[in-house]
C-alpha atoms as a PDB file:
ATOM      1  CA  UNK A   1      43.642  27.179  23.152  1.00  0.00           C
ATOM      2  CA  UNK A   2      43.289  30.325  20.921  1.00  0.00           C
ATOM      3  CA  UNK A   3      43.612  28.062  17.765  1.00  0.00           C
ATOM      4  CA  UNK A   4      40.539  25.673  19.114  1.00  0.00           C
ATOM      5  CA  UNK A   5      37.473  26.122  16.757  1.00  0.00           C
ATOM      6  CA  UNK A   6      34.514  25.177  18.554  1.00  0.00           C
ATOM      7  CA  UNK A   7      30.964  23.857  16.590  1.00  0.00           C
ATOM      8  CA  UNK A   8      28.849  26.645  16.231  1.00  0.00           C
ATOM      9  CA  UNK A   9      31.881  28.786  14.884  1.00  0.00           C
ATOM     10  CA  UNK A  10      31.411  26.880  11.662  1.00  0.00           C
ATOM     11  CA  UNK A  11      27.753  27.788  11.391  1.00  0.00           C
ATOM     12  CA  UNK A  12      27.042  30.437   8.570  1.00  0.00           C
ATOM     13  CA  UNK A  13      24.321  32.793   8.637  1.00  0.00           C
ATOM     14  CA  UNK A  14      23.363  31.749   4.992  1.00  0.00           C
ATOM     15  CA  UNK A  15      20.579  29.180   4.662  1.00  0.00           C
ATOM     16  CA  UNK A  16      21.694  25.643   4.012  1.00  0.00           C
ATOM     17  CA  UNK A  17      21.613  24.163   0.301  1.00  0.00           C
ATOM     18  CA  UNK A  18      18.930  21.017   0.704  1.00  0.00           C
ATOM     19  CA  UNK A  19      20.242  17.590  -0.654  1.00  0.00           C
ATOM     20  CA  UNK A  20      18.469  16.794  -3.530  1.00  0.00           C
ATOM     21  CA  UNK A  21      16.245  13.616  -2.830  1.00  0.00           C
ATOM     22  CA  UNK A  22      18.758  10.309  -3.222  1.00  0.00           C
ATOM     23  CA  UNK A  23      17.537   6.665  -4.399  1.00  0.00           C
ATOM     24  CA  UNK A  24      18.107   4.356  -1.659  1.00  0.00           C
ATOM     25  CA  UNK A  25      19.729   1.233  -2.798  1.00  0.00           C
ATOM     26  CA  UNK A  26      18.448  -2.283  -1.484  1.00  0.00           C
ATOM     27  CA  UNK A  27      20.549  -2.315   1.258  1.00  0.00           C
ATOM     28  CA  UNK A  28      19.335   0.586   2.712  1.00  0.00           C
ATOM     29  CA  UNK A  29      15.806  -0.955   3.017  1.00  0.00           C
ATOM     30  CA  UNK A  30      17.022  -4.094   4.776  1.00  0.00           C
ATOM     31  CA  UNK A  31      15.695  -3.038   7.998  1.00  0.00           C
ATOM     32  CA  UNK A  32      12.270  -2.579   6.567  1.00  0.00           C
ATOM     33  CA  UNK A  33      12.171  -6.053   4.544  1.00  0.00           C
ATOM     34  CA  UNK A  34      11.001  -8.396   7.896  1.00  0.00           C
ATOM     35  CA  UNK A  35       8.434  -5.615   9.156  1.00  0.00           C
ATOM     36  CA  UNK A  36       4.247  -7.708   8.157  1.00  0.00           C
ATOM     37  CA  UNK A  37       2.336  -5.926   6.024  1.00  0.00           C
ATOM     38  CA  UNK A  38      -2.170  -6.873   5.387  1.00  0.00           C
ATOM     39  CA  UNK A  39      -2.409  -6.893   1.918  1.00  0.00           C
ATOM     40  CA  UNK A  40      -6.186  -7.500   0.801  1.00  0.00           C
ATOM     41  CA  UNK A  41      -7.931  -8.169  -2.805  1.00  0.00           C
ATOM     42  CA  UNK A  42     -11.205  -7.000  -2.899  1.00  0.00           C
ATOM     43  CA  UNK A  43     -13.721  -8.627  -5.433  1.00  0.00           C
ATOM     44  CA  UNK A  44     -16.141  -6.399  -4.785  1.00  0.00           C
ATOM     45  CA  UNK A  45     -18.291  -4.098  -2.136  1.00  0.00           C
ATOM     46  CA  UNK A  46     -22.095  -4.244  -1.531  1.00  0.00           C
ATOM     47  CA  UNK A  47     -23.940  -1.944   0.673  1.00  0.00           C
ATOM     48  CA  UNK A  48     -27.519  -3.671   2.672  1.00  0.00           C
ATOM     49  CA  UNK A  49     -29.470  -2.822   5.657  1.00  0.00           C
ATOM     50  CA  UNK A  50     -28.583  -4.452   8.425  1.00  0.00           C
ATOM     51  CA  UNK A  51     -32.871  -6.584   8.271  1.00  0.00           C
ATOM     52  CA  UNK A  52     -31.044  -7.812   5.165  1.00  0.00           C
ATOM     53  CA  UNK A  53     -27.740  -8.958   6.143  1.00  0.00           C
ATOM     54  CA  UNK A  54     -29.787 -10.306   9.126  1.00  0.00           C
ATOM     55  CA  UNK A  55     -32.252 -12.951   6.157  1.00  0.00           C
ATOM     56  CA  UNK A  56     -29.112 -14.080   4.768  1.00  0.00           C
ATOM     57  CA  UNK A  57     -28.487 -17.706   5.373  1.00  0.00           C
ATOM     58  CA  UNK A  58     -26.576 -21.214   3.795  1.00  0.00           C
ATOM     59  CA  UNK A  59     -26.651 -20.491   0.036  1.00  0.00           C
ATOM     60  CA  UNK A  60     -27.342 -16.304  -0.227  1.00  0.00           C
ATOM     61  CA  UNK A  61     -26.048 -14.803  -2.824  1.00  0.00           C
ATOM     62  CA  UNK A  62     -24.690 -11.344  -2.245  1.00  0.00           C
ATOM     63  CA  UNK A  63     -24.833  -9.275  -5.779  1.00  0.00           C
ATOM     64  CA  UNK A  64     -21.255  -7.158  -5.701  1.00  0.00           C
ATOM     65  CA  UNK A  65     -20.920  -3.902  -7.242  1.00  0.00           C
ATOM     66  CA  UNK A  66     -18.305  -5.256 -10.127  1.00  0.00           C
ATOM     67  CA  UNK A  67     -19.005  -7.311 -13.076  1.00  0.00           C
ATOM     68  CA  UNK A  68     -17.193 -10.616 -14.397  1.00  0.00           C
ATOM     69  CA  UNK A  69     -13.791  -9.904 -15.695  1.00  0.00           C
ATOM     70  CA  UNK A  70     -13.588  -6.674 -14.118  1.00  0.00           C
ATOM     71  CA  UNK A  71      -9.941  -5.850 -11.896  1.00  0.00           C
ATOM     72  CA  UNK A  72     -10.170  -6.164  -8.251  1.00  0.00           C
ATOM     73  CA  UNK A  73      -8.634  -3.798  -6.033  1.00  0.00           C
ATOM     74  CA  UNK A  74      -5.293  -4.862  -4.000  1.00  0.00           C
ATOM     75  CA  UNK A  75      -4.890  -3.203  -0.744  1.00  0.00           C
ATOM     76  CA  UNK A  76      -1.503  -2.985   1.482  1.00  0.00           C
ATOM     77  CA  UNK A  77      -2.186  -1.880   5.152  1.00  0.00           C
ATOM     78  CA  UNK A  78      -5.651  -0.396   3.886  1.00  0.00           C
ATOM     79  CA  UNK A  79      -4.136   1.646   0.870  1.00  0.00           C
ATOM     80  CA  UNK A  80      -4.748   0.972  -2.642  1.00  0.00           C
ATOM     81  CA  UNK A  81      -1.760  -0.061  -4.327  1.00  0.00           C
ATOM     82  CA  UNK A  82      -2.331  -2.093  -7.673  1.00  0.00           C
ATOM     83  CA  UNK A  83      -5.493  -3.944  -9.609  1.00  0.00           C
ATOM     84  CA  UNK A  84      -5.459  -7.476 -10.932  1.00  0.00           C
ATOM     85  CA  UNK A  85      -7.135 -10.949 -11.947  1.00  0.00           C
ATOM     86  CA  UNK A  86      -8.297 -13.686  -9.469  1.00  0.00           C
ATOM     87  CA  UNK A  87      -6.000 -16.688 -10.482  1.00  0.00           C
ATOM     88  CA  UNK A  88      -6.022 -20.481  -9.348  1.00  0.00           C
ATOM     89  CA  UNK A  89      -2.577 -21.586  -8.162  1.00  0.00           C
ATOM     90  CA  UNK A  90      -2.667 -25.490  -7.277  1.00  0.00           C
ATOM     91  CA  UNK A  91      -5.761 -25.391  -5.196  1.00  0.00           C
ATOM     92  CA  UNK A  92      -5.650 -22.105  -3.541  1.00  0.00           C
ATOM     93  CA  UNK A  93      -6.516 -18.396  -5.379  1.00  0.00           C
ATOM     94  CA  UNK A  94      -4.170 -15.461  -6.153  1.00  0.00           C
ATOM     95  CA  UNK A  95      -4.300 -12.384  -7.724  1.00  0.00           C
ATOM     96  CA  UNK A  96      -2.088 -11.622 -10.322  1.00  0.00           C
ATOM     97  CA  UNK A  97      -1.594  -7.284 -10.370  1.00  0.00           C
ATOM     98  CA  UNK A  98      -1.998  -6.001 -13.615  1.00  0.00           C
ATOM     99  CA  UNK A  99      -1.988  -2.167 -12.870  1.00  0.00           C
ATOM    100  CA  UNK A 100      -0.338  -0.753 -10.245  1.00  0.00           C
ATOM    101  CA  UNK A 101      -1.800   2.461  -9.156  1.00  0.00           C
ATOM    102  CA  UNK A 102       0.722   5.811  -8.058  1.00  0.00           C
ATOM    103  CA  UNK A 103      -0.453   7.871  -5.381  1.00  0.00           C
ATOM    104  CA  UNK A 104       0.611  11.191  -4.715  1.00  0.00           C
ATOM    105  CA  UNK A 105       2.717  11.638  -0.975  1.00  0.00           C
ATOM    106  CA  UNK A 106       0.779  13.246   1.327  1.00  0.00           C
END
């Protein structure tokens, strides 16, 4: 029919205006909320040659490279998200985040 617009006759030649970013609301990250996630505190790193790590036995202490008091880092799926405190909750430890830490978007 001569009245029948078809798709690409609506198409402009002038660039399309972007949507400006939009919050997404809780529901719209209900698909995400059941997907597992690692999340590891880290008290503390040391670095030793492997005839060290090798002597250690029942007992070894291993010196880290924080001191007492000082934030650990908490890690989700290997990126640092936050810092906080060991804590004791019934008989098991916690952390507690104090900080959390903003990354820039890559």
């Amino acid at each position: 029919m001569a009245g029948d617009l078809e798709l690409n006759d609506l198409k402009g030649d002038e660039p399309q205006e972007e949507l400006p970013d939009i919050p997404r609301s809780a529901r719209d990250l209900e698909a995400v909320y059941d997907i597992p996630v690692r999340v590891s505190a880290v008290l503390g790193r040391a670095t030793m040659q492997v005839n060290q790590l090798l002597k250690l036995g029942r007992g070894a202490v291993v010196e880290l490279d924080r001191k007492v008091g000082e934030a650990i880092d908490i890690y989700v799926n290997n990126r640092l998200v936050a810092r906080g405190e060991v804590v004791v909750v019934e008989d098991r430890l916690g952390v507690t985040m104090t900080e959390i830490i903003k990354t820039e978007r890559t």
